[in-house]
N, C-alpha and C. Protein backbone atom coordinates (compact mmCIF):
# COMPACT_ATOMS: atom_id res chain seq x y z
N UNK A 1 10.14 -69.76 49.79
CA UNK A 1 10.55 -69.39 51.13
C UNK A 1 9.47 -68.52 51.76
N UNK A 2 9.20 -68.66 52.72
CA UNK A 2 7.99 -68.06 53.74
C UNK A 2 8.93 -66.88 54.25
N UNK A 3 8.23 -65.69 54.04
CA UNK A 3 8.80 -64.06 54.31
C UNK A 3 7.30 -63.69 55.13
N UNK A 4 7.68 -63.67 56.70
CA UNK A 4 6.95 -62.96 57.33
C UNK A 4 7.55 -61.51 57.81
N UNK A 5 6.18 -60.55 58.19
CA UNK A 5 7.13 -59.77 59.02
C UNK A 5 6.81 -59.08 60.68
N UNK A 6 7.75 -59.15 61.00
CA UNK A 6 7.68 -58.01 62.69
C UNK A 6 6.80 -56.73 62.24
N UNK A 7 6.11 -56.35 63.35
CA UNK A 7 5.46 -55.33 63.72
C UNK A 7 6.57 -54.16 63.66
N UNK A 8 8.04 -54.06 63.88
CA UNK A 8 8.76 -53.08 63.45
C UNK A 8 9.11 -52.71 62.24
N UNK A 9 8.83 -53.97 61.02
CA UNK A 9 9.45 -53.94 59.78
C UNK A 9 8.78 -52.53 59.04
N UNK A 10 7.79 -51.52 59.58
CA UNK A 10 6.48 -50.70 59.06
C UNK A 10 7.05 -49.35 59.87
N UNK A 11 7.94 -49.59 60.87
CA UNK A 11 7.84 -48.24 61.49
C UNK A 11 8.86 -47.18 60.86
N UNK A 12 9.21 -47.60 59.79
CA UNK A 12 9.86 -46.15 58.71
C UNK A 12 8.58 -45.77 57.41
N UNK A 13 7.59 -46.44 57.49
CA UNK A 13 7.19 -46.19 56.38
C UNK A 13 6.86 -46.80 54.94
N UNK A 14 7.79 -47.83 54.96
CA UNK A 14 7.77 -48.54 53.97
C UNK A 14 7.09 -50.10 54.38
N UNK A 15 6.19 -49.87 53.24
CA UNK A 15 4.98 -51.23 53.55
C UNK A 15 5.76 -52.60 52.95
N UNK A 16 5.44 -53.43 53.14
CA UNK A 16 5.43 -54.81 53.50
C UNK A 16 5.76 -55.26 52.12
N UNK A 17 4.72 -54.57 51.24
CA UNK A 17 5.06 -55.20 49.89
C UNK A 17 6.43 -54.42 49.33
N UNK A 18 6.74 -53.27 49.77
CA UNK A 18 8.01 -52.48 48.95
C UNK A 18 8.94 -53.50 49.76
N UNK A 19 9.42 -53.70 51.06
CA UNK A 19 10.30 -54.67 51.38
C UNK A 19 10.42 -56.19 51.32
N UNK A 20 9.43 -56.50 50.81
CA UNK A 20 9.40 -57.77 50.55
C UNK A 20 10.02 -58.09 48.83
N UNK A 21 9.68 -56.94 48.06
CA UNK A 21 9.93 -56.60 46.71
C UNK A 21 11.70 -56.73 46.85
N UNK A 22 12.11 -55.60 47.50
CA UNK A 22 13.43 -56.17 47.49
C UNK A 22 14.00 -57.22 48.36
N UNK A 23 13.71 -58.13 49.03
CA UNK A 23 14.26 -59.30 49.37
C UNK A 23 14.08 -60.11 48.20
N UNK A 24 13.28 -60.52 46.96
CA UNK A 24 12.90 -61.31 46.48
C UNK A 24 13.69 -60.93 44.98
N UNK A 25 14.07 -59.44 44.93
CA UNK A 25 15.13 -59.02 43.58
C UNK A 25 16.45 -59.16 44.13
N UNK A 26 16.67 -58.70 45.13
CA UNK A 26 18.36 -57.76 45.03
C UNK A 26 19.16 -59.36 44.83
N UNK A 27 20.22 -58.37 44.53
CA UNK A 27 21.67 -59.74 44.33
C UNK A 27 22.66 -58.90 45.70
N UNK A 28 22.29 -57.99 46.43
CA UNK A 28 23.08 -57.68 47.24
C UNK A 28 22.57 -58.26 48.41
N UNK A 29 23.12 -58.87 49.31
CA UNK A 29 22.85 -59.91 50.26
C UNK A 29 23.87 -59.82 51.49
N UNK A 30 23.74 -59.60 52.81
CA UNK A 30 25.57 -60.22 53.40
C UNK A 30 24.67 -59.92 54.45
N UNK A 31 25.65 -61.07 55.84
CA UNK A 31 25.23 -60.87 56.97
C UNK A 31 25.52 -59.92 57.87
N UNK A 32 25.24 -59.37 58.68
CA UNK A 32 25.32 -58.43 59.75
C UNK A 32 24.84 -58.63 61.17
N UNK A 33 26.11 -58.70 62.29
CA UNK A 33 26.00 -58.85 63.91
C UNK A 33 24.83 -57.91 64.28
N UNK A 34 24.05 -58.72 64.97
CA UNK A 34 22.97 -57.49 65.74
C UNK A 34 23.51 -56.47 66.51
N UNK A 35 22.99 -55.54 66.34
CA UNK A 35 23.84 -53.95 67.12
C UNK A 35 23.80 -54.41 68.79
N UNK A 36 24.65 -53.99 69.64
CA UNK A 36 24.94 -54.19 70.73
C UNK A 36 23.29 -54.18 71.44
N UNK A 37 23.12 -54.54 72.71
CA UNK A 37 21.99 -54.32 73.07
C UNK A 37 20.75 -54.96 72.75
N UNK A 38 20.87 -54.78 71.72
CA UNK A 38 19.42 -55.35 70.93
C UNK A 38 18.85 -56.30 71.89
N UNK A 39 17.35 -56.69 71.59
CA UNK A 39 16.45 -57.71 71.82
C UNK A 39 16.69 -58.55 71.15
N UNK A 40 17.11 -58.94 70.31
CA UNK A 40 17.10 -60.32 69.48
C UNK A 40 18.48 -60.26 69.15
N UNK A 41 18.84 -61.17 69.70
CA UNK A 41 20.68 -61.52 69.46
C UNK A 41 20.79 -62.15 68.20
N UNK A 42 19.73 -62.70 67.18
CA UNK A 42 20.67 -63.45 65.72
C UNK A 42 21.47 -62.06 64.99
N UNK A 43 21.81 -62.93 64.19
CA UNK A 43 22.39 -61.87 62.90
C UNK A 43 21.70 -61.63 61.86
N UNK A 44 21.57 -60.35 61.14
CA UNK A 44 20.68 -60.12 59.80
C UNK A 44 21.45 -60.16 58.93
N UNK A 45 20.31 -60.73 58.12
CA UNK A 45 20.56 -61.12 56.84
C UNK A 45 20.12 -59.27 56.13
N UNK A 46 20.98 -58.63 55.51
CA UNK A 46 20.87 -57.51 55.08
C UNK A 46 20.36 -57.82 53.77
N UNK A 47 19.33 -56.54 53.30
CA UNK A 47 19.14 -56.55 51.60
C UNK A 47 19.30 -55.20 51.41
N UNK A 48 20.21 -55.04 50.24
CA UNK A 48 19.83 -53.78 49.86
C UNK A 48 19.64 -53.89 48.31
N UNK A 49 18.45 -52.89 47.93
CA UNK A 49 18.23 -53.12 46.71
C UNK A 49 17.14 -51.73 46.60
N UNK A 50 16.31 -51.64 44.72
CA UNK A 50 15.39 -51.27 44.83
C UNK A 50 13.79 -51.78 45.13
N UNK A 51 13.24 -51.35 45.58
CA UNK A 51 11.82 -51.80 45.54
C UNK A 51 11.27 -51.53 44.01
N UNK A 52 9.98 -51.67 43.83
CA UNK A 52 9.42 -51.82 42.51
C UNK A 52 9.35 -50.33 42.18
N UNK A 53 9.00 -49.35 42.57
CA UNK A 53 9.68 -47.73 42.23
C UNK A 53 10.85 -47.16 42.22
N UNK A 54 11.90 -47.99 42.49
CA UNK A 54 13.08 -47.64 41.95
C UNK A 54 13.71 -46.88 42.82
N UNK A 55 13.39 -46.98 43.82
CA UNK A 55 13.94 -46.02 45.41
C UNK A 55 14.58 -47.10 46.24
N UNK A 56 15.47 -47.07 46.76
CA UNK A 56 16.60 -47.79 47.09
C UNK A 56 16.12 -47.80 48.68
N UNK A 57 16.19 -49.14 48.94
CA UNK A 57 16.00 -49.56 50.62
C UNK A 57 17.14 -50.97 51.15
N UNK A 58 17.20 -50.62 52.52
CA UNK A 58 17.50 -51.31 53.32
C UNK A 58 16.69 -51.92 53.83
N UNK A 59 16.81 -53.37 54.12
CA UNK A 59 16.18 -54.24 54.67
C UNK A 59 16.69 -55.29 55.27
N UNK A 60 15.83 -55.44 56.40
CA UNK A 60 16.80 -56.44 57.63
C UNK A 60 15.93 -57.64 57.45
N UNK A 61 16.46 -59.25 57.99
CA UNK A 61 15.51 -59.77 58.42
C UNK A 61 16.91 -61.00 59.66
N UNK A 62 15.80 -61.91 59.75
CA UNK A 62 16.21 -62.96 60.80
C UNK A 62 15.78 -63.99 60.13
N UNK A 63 16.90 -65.08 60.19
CA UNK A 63 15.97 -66.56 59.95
C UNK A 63 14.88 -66.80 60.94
N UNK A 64 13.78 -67.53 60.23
CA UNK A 64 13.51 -68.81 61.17
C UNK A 64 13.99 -69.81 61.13
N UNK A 65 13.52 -70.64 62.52
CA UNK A 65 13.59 -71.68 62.64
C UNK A 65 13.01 -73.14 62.01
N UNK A 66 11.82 -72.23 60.72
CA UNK A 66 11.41 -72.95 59.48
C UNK A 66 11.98 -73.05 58.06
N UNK A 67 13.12 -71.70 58.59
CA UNK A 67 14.04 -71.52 57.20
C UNK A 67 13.62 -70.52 56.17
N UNK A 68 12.71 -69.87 56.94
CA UNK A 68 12.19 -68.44 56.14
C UNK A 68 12.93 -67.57 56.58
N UNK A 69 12.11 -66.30 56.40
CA UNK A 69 12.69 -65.17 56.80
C UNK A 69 11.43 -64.00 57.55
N UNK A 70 11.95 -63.22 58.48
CA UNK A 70 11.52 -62.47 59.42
C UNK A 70 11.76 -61.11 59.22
N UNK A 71 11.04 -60.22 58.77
CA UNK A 71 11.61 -58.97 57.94
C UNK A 71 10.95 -58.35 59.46
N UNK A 72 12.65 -57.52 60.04
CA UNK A 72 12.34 -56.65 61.06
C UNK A 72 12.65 -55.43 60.97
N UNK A 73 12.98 -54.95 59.71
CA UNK A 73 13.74 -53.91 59.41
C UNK A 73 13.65 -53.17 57.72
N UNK A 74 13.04 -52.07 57.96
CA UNK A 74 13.21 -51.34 56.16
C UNK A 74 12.74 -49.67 56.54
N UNK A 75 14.04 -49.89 55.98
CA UNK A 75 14.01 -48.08 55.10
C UNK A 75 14.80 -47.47 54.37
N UNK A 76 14.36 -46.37 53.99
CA UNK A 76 15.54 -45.93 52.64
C UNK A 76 16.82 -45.85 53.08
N UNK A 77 17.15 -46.12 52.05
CA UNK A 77 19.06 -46.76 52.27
C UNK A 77 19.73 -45.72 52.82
N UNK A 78 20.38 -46.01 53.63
CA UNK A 78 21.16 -44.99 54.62
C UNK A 78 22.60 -44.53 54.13
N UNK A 79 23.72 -43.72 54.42
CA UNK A 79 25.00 -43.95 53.33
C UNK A 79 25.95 -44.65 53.64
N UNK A 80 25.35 -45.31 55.05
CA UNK A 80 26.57 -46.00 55.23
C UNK A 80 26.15 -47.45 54.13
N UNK A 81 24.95 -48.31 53.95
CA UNK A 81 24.95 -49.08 52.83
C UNK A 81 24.95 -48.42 51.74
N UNK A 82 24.48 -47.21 50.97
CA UNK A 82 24.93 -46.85 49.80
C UNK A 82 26.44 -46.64 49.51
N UNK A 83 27.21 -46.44 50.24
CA UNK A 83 28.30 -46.57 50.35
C UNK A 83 29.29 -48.14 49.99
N UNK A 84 28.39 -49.14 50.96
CA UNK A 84 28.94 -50.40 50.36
C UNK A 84 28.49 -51.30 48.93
N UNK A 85 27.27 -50.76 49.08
CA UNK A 85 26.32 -50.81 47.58
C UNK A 85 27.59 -50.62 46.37
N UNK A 86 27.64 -49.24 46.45
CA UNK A 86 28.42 -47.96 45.15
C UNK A 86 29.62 -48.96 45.10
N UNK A 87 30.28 -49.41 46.45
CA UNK A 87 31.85 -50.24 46.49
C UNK A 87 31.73 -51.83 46.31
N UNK A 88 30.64 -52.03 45.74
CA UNK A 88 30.28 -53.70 45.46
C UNK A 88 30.41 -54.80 46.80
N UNK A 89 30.30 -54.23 48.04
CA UNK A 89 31.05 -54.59 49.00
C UNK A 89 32.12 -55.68 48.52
């Protein structure tokens, strides 16, 4: 699967390879409505998992229209997903 990413996927900090690391491990997966407003009306595909140091992130992306994925979104896990994480959603 082709994992590109947005120019926003960088603006917390976490590089390309730590979020790409967890799209390609986690078993936690589920979709999520784009927040009201937004520029891009699809829905994300959520990851939460660890990256290869063992620090726990959130990560957003979008399909394409090639059937990859579009990583627009990463940073350390917030509590509202550690929260669904801890509860297996």
């Amino acid at each position: 699967m082709e994992i590109k990413h947005a120019r926003s996927s960088t603006r917390h900090r976490i590089s390309r390879s730590r979020s790409r690391a967890v799209v390609k491990t986690t078993s936690v997966i589920f979709r999520e409505n784009a927040p009201t407003g937004s520029p891009l009306a699809d829905s994300r595909v959520v990851f939460l998992g660890p990256d290869e140091q063992g620090e726990l992130l959130e990560v957003m992306a979008i399909e394409t229209d090639t059937g990859g994925l579009l990583i627009i979104h990463a940073q350390s896990i917030r509590n509202r997903y550690l929260e669904l994480l801890a509860g297996g959603l």
